[in-house]
N, C-alpha and C. Protein backbone atom coordinates (compact mmCIF):
# COMPACT_ATOMS: atom_id res chain seq x y z
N UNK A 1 -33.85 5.51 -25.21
CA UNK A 1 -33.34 4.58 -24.20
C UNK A 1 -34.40 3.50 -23.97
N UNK A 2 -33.84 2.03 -23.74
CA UNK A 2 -34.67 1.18 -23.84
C UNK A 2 -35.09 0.77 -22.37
N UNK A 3 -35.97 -0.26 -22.12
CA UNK A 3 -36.70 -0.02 -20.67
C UNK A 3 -35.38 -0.98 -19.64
N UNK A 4 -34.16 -1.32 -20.54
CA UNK A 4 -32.99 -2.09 -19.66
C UNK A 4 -32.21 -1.20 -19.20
N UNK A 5 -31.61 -0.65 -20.43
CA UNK A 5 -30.85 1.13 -20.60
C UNK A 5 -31.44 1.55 -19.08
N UNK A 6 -32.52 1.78 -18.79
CA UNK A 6 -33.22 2.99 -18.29
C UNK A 6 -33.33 2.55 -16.48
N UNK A 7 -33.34 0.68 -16.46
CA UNK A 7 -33.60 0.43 -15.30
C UNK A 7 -31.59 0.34 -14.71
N UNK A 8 -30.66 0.81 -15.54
CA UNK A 8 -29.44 0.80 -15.60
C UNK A 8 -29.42 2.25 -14.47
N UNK A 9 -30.16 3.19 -15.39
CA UNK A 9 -30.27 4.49 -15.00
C UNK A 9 -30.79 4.87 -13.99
N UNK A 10 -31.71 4.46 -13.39
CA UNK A 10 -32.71 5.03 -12.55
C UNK A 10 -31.77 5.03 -11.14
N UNK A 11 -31.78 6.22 -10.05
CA UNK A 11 -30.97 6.46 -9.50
C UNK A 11 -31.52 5.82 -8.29
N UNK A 12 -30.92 5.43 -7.22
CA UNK A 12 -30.71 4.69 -5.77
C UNK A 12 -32.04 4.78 -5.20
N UNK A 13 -32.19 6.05 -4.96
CA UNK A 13 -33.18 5.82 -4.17
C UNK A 13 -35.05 6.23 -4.47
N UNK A 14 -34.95 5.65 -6.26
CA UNK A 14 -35.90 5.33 -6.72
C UNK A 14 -36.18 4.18 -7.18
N UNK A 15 -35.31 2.98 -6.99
CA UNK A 15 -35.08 1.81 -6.52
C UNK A 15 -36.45 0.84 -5.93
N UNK A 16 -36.61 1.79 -5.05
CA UNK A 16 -37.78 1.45 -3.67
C UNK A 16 -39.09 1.41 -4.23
N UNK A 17 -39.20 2.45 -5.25
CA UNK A 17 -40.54 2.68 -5.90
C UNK A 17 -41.02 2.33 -7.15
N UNK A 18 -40.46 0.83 -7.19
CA UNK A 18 -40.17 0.27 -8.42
C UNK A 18 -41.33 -1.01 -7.95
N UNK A 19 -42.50 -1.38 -8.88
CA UNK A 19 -43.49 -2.46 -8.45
C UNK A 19 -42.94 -3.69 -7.85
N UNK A 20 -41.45 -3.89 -8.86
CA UNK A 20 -41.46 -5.63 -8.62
C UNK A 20 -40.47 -5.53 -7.01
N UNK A 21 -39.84 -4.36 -6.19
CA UNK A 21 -39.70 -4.07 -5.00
C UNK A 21 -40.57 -4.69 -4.23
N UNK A 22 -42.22 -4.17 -4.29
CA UNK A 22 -42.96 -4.48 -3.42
C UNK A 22 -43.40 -6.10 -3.59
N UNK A 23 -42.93 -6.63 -4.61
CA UNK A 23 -43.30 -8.17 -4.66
C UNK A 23 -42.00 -9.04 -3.95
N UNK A 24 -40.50 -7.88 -4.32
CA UNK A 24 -39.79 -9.05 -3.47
C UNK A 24 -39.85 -8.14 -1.82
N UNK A 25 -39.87 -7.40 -1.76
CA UNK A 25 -40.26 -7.36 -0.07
C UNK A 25 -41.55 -8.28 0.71
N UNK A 26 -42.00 -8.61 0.36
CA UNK A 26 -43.33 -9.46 0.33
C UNK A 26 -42.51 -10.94 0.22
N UNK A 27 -42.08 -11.37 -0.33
CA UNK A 27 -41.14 -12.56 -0.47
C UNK A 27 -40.19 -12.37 0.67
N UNK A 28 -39.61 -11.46 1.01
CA UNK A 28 -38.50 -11.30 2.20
C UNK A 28 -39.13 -11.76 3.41
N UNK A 29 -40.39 -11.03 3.30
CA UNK A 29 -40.83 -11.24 4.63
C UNK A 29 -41.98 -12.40 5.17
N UNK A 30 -42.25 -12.87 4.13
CA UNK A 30 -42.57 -14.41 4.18
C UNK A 30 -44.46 -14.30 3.93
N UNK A 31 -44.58 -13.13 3.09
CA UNK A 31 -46.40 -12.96 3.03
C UNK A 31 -46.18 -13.71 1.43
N UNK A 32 -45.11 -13.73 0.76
CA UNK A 32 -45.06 -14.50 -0.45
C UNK A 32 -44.05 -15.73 -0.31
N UNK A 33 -44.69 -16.70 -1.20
CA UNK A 33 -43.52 -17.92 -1.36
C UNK A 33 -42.70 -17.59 -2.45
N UNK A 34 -42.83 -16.99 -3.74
CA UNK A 34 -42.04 -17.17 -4.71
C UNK A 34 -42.34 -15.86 -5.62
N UNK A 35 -41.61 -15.45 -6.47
CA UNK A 35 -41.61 -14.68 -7.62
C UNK A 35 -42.51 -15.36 -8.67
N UNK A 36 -43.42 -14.19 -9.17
CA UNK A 36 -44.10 -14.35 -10.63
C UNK A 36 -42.99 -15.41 -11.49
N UNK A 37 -43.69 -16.56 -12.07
CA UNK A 37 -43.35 -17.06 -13.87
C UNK A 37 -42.47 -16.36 -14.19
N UNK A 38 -41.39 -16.35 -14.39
CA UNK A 38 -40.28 -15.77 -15.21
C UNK A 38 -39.96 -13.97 -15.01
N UNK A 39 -40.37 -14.26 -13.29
CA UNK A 39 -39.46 -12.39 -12.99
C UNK A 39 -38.16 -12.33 -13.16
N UNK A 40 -37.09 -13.53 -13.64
CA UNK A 40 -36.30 -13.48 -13.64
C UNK A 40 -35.01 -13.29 -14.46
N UNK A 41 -36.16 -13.77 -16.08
CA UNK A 41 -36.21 -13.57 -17.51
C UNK A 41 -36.11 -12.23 -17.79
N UNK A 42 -36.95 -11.42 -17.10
CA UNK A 42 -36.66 -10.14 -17.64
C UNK A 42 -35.48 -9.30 -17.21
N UNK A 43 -34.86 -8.77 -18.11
CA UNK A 43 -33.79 -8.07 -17.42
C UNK A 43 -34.22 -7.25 -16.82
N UNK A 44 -34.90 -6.19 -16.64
CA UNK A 44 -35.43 -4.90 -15.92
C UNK A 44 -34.75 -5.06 -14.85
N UNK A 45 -36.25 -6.47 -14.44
CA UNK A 45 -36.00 -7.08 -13.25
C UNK A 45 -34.99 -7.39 -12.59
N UNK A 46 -34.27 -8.13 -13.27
CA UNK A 46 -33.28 -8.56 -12.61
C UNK A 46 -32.31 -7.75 -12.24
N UNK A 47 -32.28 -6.68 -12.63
CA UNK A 47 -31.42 -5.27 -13.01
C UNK A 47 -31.44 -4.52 -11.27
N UNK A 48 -32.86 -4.41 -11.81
CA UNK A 48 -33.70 -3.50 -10.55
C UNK A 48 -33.78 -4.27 -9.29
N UNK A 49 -33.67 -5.44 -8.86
CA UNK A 49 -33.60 -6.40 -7.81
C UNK A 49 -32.87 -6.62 -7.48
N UNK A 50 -31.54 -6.45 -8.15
CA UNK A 50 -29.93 -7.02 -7.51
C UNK A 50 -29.23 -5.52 -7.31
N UNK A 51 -29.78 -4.82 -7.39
CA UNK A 51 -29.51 -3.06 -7.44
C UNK A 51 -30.15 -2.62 -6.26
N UNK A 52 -31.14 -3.07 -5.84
CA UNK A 52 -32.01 -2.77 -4.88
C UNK A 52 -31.15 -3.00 -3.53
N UNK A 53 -30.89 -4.82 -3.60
CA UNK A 53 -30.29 -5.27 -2.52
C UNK A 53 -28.93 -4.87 -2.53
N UNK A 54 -28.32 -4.75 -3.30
CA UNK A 54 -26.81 -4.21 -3.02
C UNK A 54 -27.18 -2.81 -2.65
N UNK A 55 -27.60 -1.76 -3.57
CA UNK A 55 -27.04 -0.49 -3.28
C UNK A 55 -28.32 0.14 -1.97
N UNK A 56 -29.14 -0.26 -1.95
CA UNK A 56 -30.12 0.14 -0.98
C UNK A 56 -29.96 -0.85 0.51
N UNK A 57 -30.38 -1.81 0.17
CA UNK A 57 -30.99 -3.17 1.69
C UNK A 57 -29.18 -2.74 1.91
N UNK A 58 -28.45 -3.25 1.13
CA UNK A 58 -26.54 -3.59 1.51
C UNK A 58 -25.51 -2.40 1.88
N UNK A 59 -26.57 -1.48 1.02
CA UNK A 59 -25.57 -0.35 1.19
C UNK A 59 -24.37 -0.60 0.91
N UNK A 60 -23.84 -1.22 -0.35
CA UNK A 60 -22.40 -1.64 -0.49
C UNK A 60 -21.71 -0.25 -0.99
N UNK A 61 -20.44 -0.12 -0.98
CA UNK A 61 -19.64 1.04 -1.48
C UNK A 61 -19.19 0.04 -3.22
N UNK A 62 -19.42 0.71 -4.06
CA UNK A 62 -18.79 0.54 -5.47
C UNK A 62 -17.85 -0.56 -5.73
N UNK A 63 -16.65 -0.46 -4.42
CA UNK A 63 -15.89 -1.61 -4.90
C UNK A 63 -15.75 -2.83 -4.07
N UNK A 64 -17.11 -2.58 -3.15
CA UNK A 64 -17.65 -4.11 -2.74
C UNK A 64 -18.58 -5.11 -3.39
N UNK A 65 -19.51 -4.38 -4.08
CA UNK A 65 -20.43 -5.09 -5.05
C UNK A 65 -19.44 -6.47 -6.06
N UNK A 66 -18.46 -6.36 -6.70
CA UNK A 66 -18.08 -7.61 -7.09
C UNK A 66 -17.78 -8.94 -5.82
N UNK A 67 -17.56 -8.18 -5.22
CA UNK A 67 -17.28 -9.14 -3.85
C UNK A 67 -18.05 -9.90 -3.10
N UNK A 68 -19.13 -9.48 -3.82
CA UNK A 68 -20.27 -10.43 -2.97
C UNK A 68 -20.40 -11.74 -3.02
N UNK A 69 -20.73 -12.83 -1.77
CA UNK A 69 -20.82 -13.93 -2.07
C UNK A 69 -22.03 -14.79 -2.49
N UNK A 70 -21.92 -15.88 -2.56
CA UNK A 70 -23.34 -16.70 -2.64
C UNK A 70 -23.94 -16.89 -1.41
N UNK A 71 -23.77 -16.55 -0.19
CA UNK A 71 -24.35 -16.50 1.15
C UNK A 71 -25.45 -15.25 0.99
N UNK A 72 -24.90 -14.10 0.30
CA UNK A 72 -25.60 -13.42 0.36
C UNK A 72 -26.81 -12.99 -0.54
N UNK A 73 -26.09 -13.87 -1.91
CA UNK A 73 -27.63 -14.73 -2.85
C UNK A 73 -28.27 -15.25 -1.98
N UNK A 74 -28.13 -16.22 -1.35
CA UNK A 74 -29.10 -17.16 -0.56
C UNK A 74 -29.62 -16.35 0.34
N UNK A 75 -28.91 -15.66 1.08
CA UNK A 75 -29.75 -14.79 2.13
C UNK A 75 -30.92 -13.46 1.72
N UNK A 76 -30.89 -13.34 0.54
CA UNK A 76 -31.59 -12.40 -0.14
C UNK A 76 -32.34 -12.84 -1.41
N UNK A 77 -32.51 -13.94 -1.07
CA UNK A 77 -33.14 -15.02 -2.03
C UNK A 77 -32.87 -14.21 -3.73
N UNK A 78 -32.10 -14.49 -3.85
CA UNK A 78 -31.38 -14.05 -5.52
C UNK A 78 -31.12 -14.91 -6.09
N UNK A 79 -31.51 -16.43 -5.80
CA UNK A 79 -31.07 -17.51 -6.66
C UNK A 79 -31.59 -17.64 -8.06
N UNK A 80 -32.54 -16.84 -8.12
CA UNK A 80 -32.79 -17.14 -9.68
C UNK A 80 -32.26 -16.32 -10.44
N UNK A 81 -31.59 -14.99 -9.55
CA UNK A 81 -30.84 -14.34 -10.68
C UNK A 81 -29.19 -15.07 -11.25
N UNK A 82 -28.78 -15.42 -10.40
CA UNK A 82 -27.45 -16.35 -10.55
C UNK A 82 -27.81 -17.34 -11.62
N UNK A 83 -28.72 -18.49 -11.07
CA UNK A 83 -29.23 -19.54 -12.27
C UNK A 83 -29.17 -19.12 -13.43
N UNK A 84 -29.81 -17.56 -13.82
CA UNK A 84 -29.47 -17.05 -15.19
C UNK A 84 -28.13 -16.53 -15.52
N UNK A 85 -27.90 -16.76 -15.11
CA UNK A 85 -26.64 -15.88 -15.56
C UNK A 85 -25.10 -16.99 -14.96
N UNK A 86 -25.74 -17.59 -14.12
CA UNK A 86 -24.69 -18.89 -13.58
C UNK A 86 -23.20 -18.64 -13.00
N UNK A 87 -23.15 -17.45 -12.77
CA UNK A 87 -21.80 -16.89 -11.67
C UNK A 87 -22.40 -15.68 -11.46
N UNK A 88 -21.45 -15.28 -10.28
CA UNK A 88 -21.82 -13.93 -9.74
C UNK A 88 -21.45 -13.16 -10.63
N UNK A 89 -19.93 -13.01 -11.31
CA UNK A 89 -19.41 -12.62 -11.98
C UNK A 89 -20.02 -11.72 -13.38
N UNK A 90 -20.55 -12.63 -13.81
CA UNK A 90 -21.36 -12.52 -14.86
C UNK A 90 -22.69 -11.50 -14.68
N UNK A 91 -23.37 -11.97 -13.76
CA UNK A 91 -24.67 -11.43 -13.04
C UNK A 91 -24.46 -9.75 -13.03
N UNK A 92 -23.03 -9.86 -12.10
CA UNK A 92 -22.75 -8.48 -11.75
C UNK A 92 -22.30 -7.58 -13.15
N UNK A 93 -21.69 -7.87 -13.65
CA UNK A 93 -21.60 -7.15 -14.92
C UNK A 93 -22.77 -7.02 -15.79
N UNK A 94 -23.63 -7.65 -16.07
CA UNK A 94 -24.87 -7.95 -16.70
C UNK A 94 -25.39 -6.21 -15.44
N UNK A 95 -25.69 -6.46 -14.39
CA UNK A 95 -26.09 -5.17 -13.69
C UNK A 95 -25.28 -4.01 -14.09
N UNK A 96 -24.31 -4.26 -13.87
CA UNK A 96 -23.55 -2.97 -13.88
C UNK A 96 -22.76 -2.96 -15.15
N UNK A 97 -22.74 -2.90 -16.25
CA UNK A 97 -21.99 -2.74 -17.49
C UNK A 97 -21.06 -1.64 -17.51
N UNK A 98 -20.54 -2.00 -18.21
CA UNK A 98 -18.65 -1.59 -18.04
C UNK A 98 -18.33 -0.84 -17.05
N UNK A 99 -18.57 -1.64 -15.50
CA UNK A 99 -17.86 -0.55 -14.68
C UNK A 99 -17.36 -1.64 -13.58
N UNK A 100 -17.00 -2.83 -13.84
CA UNK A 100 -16.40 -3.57 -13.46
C UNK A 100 -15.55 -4.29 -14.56
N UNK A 101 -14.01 -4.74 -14.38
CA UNK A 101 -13.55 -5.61 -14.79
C UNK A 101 -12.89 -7.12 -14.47
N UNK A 102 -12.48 -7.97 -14.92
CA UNK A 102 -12.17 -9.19 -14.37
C UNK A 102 -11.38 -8.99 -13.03
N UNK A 103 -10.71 -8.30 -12.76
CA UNK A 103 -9.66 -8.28 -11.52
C UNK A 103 -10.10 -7.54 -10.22
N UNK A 104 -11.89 -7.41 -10.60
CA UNK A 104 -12.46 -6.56 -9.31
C UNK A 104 -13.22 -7.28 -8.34
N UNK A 105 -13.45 -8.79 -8.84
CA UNK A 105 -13.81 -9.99 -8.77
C UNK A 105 -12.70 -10.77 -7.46
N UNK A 106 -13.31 -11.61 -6.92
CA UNK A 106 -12.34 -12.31 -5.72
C UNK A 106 -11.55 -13.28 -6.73
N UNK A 107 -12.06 -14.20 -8.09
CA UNK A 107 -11.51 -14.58 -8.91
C UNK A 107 -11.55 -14.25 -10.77
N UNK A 108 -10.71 -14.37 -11.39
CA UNK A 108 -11.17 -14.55 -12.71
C UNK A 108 -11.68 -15.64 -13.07
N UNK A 109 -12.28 -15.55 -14.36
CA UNK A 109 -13.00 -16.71 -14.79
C UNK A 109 -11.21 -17.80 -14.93
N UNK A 110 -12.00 -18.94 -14.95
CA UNK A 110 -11.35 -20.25 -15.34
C UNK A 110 -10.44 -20.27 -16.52
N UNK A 111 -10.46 -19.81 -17.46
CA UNK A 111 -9.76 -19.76 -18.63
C UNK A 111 -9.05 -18.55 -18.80
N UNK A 112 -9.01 -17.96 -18.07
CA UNK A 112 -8.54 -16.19 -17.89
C UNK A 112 -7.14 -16.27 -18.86
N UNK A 113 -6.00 -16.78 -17.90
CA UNK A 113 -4.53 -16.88 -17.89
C UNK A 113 -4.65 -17.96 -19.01
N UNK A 114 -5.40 -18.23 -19.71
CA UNK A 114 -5.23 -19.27 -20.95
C UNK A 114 -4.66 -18.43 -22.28
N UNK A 115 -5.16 -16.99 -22.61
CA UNK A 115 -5.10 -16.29 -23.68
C UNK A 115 -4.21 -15.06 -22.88
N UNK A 116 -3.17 -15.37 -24.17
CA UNK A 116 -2.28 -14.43 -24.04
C UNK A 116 -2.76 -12.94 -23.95
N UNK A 117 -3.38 -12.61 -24.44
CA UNK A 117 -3.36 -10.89 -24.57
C UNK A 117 -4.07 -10.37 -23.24
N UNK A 118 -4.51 -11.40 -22.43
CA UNK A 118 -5.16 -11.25 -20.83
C UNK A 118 -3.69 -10.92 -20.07
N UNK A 119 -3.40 -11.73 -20.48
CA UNK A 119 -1.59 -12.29 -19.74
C UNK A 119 -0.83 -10.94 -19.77
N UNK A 120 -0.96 -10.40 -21.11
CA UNK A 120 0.30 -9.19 -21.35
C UNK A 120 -0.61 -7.97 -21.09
N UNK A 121 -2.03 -8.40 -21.13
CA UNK A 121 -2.68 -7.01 -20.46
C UNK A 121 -2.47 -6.47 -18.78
N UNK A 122 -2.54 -7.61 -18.27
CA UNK A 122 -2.46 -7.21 -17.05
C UNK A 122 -1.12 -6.97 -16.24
N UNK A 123 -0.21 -7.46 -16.89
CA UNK A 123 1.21 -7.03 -16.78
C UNK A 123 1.49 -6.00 -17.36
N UNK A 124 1.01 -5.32 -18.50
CA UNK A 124 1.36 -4.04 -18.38
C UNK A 124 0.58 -3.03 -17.59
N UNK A 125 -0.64 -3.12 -17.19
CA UNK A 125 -1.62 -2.93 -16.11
C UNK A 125 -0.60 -2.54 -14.53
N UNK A 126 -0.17 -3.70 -14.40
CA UNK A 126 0.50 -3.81 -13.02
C UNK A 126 2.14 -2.96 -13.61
N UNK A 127 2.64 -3.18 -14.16
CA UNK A 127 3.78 -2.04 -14.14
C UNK A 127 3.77 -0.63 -14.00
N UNK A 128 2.50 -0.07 -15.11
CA UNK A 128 1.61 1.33 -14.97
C UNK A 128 1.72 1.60 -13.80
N UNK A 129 0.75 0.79 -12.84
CA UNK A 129 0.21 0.85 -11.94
C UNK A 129 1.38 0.97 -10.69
N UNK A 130 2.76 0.52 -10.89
CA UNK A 130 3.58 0.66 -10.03
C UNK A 130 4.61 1.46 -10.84
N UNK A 131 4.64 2.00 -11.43
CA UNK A 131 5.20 3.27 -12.24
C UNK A 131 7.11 2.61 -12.23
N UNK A 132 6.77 1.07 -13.30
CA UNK A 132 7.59 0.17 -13.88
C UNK A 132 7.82 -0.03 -15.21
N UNK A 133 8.65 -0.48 -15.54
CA UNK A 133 8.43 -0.32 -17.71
C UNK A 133 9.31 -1.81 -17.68
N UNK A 134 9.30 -2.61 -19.10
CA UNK A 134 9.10 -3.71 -19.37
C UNK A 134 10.53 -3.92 -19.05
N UNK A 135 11.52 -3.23 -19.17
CA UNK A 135 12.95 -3.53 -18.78
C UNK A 135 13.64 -3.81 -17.06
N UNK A 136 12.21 -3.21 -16.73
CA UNK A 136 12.45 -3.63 -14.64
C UNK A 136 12.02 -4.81 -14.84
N UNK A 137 11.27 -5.44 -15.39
CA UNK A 137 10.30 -7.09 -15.02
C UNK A 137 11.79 -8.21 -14.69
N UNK A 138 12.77 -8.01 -15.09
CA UNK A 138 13.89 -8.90 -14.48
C UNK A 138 14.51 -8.67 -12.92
N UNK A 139 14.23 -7.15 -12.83
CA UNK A 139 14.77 -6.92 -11.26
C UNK A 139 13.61 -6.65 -10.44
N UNK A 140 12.50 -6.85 -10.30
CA UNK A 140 11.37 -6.52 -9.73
C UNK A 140 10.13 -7.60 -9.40
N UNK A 141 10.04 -7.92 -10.48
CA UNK A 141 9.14 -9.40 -10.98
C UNK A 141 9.70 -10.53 -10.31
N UNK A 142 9.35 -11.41 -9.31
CA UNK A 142 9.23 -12.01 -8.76
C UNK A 142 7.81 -13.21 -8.56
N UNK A 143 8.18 -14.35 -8.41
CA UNK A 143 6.26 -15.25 -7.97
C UNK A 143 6.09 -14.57 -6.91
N UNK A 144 6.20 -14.24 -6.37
CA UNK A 144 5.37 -13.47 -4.84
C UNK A 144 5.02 -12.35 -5.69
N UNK A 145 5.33 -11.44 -6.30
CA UNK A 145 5.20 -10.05 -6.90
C UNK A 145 3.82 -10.45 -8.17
N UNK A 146 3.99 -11.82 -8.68
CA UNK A 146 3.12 -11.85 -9.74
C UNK A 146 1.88 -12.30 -9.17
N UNK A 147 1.73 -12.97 -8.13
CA UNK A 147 0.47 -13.77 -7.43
C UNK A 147 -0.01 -12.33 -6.39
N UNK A 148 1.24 -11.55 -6.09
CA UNK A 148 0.11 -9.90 -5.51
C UNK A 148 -0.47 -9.43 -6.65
N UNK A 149 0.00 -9.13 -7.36
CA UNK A 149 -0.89 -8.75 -8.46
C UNK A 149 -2.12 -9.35 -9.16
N UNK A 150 -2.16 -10.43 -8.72
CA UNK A 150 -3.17 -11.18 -9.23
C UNK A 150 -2.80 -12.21 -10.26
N UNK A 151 -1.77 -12.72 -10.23
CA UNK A 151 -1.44 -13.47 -11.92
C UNK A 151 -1.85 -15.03 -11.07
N UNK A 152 -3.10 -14.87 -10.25
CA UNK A 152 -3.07 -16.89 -9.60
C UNK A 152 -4.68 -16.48 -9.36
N UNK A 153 -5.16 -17.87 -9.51
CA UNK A 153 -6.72 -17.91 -9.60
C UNK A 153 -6.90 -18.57 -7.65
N UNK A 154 -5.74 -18.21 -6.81
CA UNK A 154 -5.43 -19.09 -5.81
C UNK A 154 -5.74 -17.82 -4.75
């Protein structure tokens, strides 16, 4: 296991006892101005810092972590992890690998509903999910029914 693998792994509340912790608590509390040259480059880091503040400082439950906003980048000075990675979206998956997907997100990306096999994935997704088969989509399927489900970036 490699030292990204591993900062994937390391469980909650060993988090705390992680060096670059004590450099951003020190930054929180205003005895530092800024992060080391490129703490932000490294994944570890960035791994272990946005893990910290969600699942420790935030205490978020599992299926709040995509939900987070940029208020709470800014308030937890995380802007350089976003800059890399340039959406939350992204960021958060980069942390958490495969245990989020596009629809856990407040939006999908921009081009989502552009490619079909997104389109027919998540419609059969949402029928599953309401225990429907492709021959109800004429008596059931509705625009109000497709925008609950998520088929609108709105």
């Amino acid at each position: 296991m490699n030292r990204t693998e591993e900062s994937h792994q390391i469980g909650r509340q060993y988090l705390i006892l992680d060096p670059i912790i004590e450099v951003y608590n020190r930054i929180l509390n205003g005895e530092k101005k800024a992060f080391p040259k490129g703490t932000w480059q490294l994944d570890r880091n960035c791994i272990i810092i946005v893990r910290f503040v969600l699942e420790v400082k935030l205490n978020l439950l599992t299926e709040q972590i995509p939900k987070i906003t940029r208020q709470i980048i800014k308030d937890y000075k995380l802007w350089g992890a976003l800059n890399r990675f340039k959406s939350i979206r992204k960021l958060i998956m980069f942390v958490y690998p495969n245990q989020y997907d596009e629809f856990d997100f407040v939006r999908v990306p921009v081009d989502y509903w552009s490619k079909t096999e997104n389109i027919r994935s998540r419609l059969e997704y949402c029928l599953e999910q309401n225990g429907l088969e492709f021959k109800d989509i004429p008596k059931v399927v509705t625009c109000e029914r497709l925008i609950e489900w998520g088929f609108s970036n709105h």
